[in-house]
C-alpha atoms as a PDB file:
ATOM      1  CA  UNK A   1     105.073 120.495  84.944  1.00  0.00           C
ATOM      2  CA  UNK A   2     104.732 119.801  88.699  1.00  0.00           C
ATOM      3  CA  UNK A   3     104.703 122.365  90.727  1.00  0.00           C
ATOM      4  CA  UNK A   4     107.127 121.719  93.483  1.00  0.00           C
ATOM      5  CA  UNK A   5     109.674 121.830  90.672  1.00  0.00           C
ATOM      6  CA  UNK A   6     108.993 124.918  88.934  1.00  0.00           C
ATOM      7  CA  UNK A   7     111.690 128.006  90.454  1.00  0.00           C
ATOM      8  CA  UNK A   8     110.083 130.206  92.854  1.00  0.00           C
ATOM      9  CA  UNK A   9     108.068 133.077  91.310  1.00  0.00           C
ATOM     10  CA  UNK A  10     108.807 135.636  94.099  1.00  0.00           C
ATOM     11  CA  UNK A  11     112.331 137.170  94.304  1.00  0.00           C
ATOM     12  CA  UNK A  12     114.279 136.612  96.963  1.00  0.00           C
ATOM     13  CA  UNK A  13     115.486 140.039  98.817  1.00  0.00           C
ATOM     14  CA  UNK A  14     117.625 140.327 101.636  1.00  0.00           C
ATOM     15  CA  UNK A  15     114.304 141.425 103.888  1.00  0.00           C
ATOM     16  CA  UNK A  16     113.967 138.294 106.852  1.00  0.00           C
ATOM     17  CA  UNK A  17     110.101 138.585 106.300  1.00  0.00           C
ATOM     18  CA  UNK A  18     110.386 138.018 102.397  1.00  0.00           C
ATOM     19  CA  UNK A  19     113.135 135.395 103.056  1.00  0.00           C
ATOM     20  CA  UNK A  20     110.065 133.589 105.467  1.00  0.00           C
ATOM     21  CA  UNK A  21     107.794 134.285 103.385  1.00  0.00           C
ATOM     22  CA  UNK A  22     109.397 132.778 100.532  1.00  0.00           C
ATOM     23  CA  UNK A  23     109.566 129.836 102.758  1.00  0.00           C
ATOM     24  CA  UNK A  24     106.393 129.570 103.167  1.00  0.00           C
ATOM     25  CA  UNK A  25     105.193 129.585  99.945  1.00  0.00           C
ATOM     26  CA  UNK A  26     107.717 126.446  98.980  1.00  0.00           C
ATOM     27  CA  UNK A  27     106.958 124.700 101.944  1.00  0.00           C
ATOM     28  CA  UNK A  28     103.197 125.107 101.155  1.00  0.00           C
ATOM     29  CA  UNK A  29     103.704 124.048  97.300  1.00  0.00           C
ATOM     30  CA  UNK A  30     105.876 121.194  98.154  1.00  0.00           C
ATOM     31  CA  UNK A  31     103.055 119.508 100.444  1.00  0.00           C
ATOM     32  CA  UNK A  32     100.106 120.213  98.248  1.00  0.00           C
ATOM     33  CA  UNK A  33      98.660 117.801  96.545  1.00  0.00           C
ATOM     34  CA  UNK A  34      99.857 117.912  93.130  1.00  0.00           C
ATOM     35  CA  UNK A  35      98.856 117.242  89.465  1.00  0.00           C
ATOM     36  CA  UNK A  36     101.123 116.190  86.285  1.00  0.00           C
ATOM     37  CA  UNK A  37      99.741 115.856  82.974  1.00  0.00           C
ATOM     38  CA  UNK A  38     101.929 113.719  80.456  1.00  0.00           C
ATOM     39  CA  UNK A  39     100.240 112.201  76.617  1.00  0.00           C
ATOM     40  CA  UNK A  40      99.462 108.835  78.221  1.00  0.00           C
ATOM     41  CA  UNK A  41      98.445 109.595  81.697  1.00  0.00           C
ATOM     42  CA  UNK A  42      98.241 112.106  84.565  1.00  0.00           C
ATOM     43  CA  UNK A  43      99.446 111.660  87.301  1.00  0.00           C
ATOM     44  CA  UNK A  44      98.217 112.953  91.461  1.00  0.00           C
ATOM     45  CA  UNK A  45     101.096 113.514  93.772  1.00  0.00           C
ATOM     46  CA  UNK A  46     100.642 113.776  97.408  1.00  0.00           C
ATOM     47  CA  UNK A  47     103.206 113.358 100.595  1.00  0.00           C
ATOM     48  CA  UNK A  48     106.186 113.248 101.506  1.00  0.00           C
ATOM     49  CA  UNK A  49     109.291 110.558 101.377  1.00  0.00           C
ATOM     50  CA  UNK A  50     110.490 107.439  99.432  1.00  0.00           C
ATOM     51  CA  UNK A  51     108.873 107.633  96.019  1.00  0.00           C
ATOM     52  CA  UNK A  52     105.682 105.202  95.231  1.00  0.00           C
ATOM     53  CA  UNK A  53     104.020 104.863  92.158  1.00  0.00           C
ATOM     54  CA  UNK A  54     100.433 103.647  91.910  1.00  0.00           C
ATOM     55  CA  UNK A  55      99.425 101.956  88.446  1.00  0.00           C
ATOM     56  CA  UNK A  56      95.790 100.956  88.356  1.00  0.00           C
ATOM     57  CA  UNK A  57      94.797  98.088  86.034  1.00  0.00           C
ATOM     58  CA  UNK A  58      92.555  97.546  82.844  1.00  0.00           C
ATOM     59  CA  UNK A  59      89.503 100.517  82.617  1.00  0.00           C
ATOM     60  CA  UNK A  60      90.576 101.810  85.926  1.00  0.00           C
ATOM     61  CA  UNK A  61      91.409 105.125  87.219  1.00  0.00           C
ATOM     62  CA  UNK A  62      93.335 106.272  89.766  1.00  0.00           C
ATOM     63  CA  UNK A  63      90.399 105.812  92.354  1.00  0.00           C
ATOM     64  CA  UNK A  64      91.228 102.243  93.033  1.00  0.00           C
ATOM     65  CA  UNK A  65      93.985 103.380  94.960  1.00  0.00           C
ATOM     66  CA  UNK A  66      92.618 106.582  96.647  1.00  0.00           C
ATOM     67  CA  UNK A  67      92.872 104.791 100.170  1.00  0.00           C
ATOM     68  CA  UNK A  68      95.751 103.328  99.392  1.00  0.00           C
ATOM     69  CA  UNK A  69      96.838 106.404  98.539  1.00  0.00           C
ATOM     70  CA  UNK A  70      95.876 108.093 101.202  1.00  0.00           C
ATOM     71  CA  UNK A  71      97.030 105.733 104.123  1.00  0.00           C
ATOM     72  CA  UNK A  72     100.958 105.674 102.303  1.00  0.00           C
ATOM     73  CA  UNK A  73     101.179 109.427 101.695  1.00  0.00           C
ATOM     74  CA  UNK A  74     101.746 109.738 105.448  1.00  0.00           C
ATOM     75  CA  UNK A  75     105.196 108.376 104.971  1.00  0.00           C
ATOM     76  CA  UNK A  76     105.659 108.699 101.038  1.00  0.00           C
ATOM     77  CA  UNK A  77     105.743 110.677  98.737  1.00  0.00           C
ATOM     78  CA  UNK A  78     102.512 108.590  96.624  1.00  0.00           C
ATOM     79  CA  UNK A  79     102.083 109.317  92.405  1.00  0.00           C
ATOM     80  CA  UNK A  80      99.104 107.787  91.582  1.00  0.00           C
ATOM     81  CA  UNK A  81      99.128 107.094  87.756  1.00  0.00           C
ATOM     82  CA  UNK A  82      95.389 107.432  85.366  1.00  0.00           C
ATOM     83  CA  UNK A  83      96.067 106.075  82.219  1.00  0.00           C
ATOM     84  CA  UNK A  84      94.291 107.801  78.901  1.00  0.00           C
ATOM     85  CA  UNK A  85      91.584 105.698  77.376  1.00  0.00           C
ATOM     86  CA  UNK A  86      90.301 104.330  80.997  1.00  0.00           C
ATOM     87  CA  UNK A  87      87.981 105.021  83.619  1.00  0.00           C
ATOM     88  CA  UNK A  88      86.517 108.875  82.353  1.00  0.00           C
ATOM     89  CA  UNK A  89      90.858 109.885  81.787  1.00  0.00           C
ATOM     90  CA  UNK A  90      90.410 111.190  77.934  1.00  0.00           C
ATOM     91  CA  UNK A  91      91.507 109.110  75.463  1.00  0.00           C
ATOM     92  CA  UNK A  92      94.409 109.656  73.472  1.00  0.00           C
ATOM     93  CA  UNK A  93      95.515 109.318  69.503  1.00  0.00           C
ATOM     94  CA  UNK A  94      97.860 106.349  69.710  1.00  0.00           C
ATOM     95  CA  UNK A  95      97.874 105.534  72.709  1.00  0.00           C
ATOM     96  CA  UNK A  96      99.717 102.114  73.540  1.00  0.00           C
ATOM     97  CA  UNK A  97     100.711 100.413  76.957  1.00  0.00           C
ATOM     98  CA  UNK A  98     104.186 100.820  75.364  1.00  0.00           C
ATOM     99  CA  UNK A  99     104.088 104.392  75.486  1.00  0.00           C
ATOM    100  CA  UNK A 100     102.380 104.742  78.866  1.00  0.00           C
ATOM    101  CA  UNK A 101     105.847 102.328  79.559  1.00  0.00           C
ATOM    102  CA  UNK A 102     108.611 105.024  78.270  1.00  0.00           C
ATOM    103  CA  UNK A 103     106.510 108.126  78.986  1.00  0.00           C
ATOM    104  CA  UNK A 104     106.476 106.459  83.119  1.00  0.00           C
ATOM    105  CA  UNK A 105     110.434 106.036  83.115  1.00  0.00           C
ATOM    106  CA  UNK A 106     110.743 110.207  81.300  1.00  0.00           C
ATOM    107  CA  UNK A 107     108.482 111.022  84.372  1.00  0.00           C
ATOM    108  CA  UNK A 108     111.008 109.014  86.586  1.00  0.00           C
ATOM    109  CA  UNK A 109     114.099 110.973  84.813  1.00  0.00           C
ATOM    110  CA  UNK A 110     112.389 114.177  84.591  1.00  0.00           C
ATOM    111  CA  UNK A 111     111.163 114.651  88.383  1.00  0.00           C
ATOM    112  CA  UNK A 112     114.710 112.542  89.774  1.00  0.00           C
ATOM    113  CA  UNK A 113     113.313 109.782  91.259  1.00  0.00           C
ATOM    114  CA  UNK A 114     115.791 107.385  92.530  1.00  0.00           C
ATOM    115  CA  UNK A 115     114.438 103.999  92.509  1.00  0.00           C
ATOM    116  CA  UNK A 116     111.015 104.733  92.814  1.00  0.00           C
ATOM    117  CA  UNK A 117     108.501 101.557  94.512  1.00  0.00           C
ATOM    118  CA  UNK A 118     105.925 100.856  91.723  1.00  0.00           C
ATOM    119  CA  UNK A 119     102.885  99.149  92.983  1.00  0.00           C
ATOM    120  CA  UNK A 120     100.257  98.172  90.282  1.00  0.00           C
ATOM    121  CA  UNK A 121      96.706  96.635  89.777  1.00  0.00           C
ATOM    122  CA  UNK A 122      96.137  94.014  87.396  1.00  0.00           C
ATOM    123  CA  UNK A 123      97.558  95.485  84.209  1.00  0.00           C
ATOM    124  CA  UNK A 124      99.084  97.939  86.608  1.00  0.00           C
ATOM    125  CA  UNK A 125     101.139  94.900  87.977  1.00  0.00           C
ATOM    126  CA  UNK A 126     102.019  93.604  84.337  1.00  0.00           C
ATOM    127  CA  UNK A 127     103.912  97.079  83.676  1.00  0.00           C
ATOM    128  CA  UNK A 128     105.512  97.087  87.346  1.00  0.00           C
ATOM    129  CA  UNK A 129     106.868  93.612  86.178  1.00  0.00           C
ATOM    130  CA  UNK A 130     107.799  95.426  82.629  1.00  0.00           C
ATOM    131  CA  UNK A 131     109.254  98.351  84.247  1.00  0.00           C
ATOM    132  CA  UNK A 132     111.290  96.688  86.380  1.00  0.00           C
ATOM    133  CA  UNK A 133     112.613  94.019  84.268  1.00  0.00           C
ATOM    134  CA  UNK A 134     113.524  96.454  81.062  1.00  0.00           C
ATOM    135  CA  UNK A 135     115.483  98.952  83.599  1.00  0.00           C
ATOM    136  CA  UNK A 136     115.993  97.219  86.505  1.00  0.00           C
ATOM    137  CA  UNK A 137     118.562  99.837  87.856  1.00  0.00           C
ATOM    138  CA  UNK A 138     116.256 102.330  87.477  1.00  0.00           C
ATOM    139  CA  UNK A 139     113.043 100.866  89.802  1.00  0.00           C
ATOM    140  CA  UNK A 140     112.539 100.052  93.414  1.00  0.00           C
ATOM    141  CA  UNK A 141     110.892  97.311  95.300  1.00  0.00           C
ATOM    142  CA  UNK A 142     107.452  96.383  93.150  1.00  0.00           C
ATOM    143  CA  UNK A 143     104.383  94.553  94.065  1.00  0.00           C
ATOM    144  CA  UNK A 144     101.722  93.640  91.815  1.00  0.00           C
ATOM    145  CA  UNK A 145      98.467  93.098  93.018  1.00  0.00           C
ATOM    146  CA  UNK A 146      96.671  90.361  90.665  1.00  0.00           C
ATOM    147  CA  UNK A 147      98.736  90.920  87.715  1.00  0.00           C
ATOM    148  CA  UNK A 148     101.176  88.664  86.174  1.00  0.00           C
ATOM    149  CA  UNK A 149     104.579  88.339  83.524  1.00  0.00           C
ATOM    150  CA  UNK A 150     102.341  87.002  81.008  1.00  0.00           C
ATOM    151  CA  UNK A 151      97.909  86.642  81.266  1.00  0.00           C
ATOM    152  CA  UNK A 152      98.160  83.879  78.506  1.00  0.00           C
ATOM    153  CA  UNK A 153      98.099  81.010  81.140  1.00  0.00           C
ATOM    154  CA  UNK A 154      95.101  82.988  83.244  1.00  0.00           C
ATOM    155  CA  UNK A 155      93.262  81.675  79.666  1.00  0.00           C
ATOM    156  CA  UNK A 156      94.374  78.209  78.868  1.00  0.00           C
ATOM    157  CA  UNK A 157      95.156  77.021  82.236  1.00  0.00           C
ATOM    158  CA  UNK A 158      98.572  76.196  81.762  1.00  0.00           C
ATOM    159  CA  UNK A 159     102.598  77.506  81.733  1.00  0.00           C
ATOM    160  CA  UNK A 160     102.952  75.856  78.482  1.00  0.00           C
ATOM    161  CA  UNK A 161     101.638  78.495  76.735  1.00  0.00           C
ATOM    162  CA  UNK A 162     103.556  81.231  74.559  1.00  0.00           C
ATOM    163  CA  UNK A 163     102.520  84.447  72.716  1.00  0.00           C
ATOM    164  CA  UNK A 164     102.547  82.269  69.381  1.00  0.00           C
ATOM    165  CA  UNK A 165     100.023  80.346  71.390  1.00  0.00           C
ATOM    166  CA  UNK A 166      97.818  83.201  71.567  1.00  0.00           C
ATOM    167  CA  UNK A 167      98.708  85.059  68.276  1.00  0.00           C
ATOM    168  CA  UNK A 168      96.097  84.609  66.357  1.00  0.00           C
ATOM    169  CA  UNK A 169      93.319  85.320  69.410  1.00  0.00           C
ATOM    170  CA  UNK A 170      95.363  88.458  70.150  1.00  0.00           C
ATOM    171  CA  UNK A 171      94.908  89.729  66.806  1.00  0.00           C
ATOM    172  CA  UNK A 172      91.280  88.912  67.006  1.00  0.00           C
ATOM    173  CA  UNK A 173      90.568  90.600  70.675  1.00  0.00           C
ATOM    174  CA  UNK A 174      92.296  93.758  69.064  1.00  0.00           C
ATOM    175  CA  UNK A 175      89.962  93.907  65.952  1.00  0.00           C
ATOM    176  CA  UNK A 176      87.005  92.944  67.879  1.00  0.00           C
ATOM    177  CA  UNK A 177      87.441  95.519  70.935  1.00  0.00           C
ATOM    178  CA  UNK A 178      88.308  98.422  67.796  1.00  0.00           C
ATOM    179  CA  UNK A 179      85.248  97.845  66.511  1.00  0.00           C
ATOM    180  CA  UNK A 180      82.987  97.316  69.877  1.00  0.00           C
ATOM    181  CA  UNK A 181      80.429 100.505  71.678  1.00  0.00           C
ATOM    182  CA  UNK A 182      80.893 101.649  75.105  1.00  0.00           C
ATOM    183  CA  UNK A 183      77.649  99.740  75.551  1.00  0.00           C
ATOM    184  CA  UNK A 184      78.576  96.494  74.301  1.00  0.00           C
ATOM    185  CA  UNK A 185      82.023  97.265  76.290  1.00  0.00           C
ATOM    186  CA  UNK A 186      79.489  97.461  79.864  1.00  0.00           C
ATOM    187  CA  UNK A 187      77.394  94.396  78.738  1.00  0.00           C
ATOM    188  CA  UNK A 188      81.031  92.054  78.206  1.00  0.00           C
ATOM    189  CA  UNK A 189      82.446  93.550  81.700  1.00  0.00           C
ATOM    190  CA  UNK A 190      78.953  93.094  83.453  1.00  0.00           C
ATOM    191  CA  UNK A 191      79.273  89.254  82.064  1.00  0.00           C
ATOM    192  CA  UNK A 192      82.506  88.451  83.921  1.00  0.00           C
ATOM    193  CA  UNK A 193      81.440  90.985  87.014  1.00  0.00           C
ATOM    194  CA  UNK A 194      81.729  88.226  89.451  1.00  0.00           C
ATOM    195  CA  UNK A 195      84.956  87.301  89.504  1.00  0.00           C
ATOM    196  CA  UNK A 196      85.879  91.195  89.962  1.00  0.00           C
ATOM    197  CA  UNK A 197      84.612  91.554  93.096  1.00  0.00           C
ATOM    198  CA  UNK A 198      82.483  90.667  95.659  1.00  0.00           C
ATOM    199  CA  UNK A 199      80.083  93.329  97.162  1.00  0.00           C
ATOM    200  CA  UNK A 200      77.165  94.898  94.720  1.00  0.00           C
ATOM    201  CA  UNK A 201      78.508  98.526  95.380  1.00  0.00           C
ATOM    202  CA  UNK A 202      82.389  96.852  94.565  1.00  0.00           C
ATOM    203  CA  UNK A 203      80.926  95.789  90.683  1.00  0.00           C
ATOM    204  CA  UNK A 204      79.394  99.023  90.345  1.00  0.00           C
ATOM    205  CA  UNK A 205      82.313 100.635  90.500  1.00  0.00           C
ATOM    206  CA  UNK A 206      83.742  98.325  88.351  1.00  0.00           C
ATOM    207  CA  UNK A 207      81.049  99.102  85.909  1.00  0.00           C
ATOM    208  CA  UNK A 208      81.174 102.737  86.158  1.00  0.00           C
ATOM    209  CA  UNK A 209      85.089 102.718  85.435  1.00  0.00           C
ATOM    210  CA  UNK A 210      83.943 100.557  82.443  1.00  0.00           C
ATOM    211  CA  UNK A 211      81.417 102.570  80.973  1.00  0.00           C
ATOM    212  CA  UNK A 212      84.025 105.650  80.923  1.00  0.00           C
ATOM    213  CA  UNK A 213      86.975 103.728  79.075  1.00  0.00           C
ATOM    214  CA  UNK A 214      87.732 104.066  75.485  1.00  0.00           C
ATOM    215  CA  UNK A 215      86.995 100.081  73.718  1.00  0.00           C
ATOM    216  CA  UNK A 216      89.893 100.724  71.500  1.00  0.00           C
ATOM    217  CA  UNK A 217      92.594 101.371  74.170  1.00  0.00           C
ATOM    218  CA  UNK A 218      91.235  98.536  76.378  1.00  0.00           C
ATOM    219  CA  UNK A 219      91.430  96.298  73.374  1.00  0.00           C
ATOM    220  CA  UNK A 220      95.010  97.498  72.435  1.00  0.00           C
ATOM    221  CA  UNK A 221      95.919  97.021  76.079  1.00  0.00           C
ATOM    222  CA  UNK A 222      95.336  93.685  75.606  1.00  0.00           C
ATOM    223  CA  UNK A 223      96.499  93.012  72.992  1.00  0.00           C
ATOM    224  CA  UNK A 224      99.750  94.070  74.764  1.00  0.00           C
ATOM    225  CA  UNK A 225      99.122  91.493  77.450  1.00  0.00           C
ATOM    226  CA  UNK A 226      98.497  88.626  75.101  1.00  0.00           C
ATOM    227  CA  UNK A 227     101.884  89.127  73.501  1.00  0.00           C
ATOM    228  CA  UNK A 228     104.425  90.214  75.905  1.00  0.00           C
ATOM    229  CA  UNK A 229     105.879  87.388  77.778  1.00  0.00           C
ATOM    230  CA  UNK A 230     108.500  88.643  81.090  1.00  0.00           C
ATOM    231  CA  UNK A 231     108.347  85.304  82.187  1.00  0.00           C
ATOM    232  CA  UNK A 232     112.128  85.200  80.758  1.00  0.00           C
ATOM    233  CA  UNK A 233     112.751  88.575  81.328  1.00  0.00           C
ATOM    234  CA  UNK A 234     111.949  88.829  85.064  1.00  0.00           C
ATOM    235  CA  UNK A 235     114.938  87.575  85.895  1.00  0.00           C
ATOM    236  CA  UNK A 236     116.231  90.629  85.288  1.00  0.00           C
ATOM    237  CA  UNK A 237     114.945  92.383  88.379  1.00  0.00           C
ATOM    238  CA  UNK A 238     117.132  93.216  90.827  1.00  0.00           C
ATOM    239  CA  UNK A 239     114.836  94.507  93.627  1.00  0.00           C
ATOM    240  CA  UNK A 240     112.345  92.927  96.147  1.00  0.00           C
ATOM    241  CA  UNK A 241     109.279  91.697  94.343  1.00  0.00           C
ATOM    242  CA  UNK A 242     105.754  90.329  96.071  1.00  0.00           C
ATOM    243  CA  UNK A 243     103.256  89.157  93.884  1.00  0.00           C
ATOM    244  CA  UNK A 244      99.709  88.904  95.697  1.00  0.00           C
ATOM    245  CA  UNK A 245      97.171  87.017  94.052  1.00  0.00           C
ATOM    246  CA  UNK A 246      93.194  85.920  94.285  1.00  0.00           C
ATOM    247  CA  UNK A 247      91.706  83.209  94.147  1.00  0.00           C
ATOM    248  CA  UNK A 248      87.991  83.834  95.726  1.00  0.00           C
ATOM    249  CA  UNK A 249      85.833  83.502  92.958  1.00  0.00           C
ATOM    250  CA  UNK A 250      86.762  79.820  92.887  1.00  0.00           C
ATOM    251  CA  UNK A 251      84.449  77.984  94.417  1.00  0.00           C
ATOM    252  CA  UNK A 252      86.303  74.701  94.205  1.00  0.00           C
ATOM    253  CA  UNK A 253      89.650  74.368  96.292  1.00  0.00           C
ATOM    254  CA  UNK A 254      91.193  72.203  93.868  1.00  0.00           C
ATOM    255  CA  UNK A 255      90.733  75.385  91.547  1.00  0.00           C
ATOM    256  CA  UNK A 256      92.423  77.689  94.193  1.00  0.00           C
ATOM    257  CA  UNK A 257      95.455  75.519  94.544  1.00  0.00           C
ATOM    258  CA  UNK A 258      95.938  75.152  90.592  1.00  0.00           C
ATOM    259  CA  UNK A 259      95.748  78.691  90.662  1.00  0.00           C
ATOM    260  CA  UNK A 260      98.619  79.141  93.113  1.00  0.00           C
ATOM    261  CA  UNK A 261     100.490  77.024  91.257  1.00  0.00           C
ATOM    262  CA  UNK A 262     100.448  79.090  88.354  1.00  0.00           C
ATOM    263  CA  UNK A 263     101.320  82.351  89.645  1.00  0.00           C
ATOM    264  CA  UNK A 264     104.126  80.457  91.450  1.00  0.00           C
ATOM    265  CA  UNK A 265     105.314  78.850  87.793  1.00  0.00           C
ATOM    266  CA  UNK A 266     105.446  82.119  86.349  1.00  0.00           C
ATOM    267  CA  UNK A 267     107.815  83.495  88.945  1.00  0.00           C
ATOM    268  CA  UNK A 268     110.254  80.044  88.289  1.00  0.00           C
ATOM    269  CA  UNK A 269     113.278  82.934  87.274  1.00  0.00           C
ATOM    270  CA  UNK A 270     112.555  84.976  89.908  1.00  0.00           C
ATOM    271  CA  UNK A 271     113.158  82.576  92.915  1.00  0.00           C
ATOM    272  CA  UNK A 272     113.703  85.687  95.384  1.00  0.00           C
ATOM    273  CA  UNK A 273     110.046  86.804  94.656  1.00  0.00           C
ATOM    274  CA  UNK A 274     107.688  86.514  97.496  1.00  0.00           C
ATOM    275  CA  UNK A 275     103.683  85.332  96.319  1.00  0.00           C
ATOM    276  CA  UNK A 276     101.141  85.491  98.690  1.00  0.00           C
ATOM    277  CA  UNK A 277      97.486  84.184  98.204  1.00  0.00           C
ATOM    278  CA  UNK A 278      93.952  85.843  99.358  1.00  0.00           C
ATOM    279  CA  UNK A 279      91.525  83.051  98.861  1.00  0.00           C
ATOM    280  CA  UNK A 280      88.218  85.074  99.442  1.00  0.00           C
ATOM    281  CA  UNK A 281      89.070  88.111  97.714  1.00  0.00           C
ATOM    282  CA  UNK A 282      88.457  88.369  94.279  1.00  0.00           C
ATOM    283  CA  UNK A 283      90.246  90.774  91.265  1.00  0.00           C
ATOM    284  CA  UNK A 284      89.609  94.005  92.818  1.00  0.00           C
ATOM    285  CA  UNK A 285      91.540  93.045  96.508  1.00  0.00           C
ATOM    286  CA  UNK A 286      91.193  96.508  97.675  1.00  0.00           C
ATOM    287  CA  UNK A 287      87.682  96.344  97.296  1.00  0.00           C
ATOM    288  CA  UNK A 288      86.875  93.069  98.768  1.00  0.00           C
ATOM    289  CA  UNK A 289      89.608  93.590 101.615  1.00  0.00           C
ATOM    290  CA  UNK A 290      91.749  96.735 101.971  1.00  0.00           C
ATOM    291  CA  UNK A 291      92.165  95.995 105.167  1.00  0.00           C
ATOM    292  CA  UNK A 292      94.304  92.874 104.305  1.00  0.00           C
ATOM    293  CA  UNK A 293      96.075  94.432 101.393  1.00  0.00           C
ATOM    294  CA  UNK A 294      97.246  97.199 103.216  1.00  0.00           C
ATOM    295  CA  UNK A 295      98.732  94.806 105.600  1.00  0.00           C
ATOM    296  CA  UNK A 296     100.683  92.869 102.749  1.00  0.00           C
ATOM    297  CA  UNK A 297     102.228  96.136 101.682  1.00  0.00           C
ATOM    298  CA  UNK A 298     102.999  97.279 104.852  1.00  0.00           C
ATOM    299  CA  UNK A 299     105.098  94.546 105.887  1.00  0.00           C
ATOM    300  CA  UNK A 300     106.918  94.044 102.568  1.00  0.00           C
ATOM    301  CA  UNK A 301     107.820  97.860 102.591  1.00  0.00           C
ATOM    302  CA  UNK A 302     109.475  98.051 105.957  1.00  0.00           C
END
């Protein structure tokens, strides 16, 4: 259990110093940085404020947002989510994106966050989109960061496309991922590094969060992407939504501007969301341009 919400071990007396010094100690614990194990992730608090909640993506830890994390914790309070299965976070029995869903709104209930912001990665993006569209009462404000209602269309290219589309692929990934090494699971991500990111220390750390991540939960995850469709469901949300996007590893603009266009169909229900496009970063936009990103967030949060 966290620690700023566990009752004081030291009795209060009527003595001012042990009043102060009682205090102290709650003041101290309240601004520490804190850490909350739960089956499907743990979870690092730090600051102070409005609730955020970081969600990296597919095989990636928590690390991805450490600057992030960092710059918002001066005016938030910042939980920055590691999912079981990726990026050196040990792997769980059973572990589904489904659980990490409900076992993310029992932290919400169980820690009283009103409304909390969710900003996620990728896959981290998918379950912002999830979250906020099966309780949409219960979230804030989300942005997602490369990560979309449904990845079928990232694949074929087009909106068309529907879960029973993909059914029979999705089964396959699953099967194929259950059965696949750490090894092998390196050599496939090292074989699509380039549209990750851009610099050579940016796909090593893409690598290295690889080569820690359990093939069977990456495989599951996917699974989960290639049949849960929120482009319906989305419309559901309630709260401000910005959907940032990348396009850089296209080296054709025709490419970039199909691209757009996609992201932009899949928000059709959601005509309040806001997308905005980074045309030289690639997957990992806080690698190839923090700078940037931090200024997308900034202005949608104030």
């Amino acid at each position: 259990m966290n620690q700023i919400n566990k009752n004081p071990t030291v009795r209060i007396r009527t003595s001012l110093n042990n009043f102060l010094l009682l205090m102290v100690l709650i003041f101290t614990q309240f601004n520490a940085n804190a850490t909350t194990n739960h089956a499907s992730f743990q979870v690092n608090v730090s600051g102070q404020g409005k609730n955020i909640i970081l969600i990296p993506g597919l095989m990636s830890n928590g690390e991805v947002w450490a600057d992030m994390a960092k710059y918002l914790s001066k005016n938030y309070r910042v939980h920055v989510i590691n999912i079981a299965g990726f990026a050196g976070t040990p792997k769980i029995k059973n572990q589904s994106m489904l659980r990490v869903k409900r076992e993310l709104f029992t932290y919400i209930q169980q820690h009283n966050l009103i409304k909390p912001m969710i900003i996620g990665h990728s896959l981290g993006g998918f379950m912002a989109f999830w979250m906020a569209s099966s309780s949409p009462d219960k979230i804030g404000a989300i942005i997602s960061v490369d990560g979309l209602p449904f990845i079928g269309p990232i694949f074929t290219r087009t909106n068309d496309t529907t879960v029973e589309t993909l059914a029979a692929q999705a089964k396959q990934v699953k099967q194929y991922y259950a059965k696949m090494t750490t090894q092998q699971l390196v050599a496939q991500t090292k074989s699509g590094i380039g549209i990750q990111a851009t610099s050579d220390e940016s796909k090593k750390r893409v690598l290295d969060m690889a080569s820690k991540s359990d093939p069977k939960t990456v495989g599951n995850a996917i699974y989960t992407l290639m049949t849960t469709d929120l482009r319906h469901s989305i419309s559901k949300i309630k709260q401000p939504v910005l959907l940032i996007g990348a396009t850089g590893a296209f080296t054709n603009e025709g490419d970039k501007v199909k691209a757009k266009s996609l992201y932009q169909q899949q928000l059709t229900l959601l005509n309040s969301a806001k997308l905005v496009m980074n045309n030289h970063s690639r997957h990992f936009i806080m690698f190839d341009q923090p700078q940037w990103l931090s200024d997308q967030i900034t202005q949608f949060l104030m």
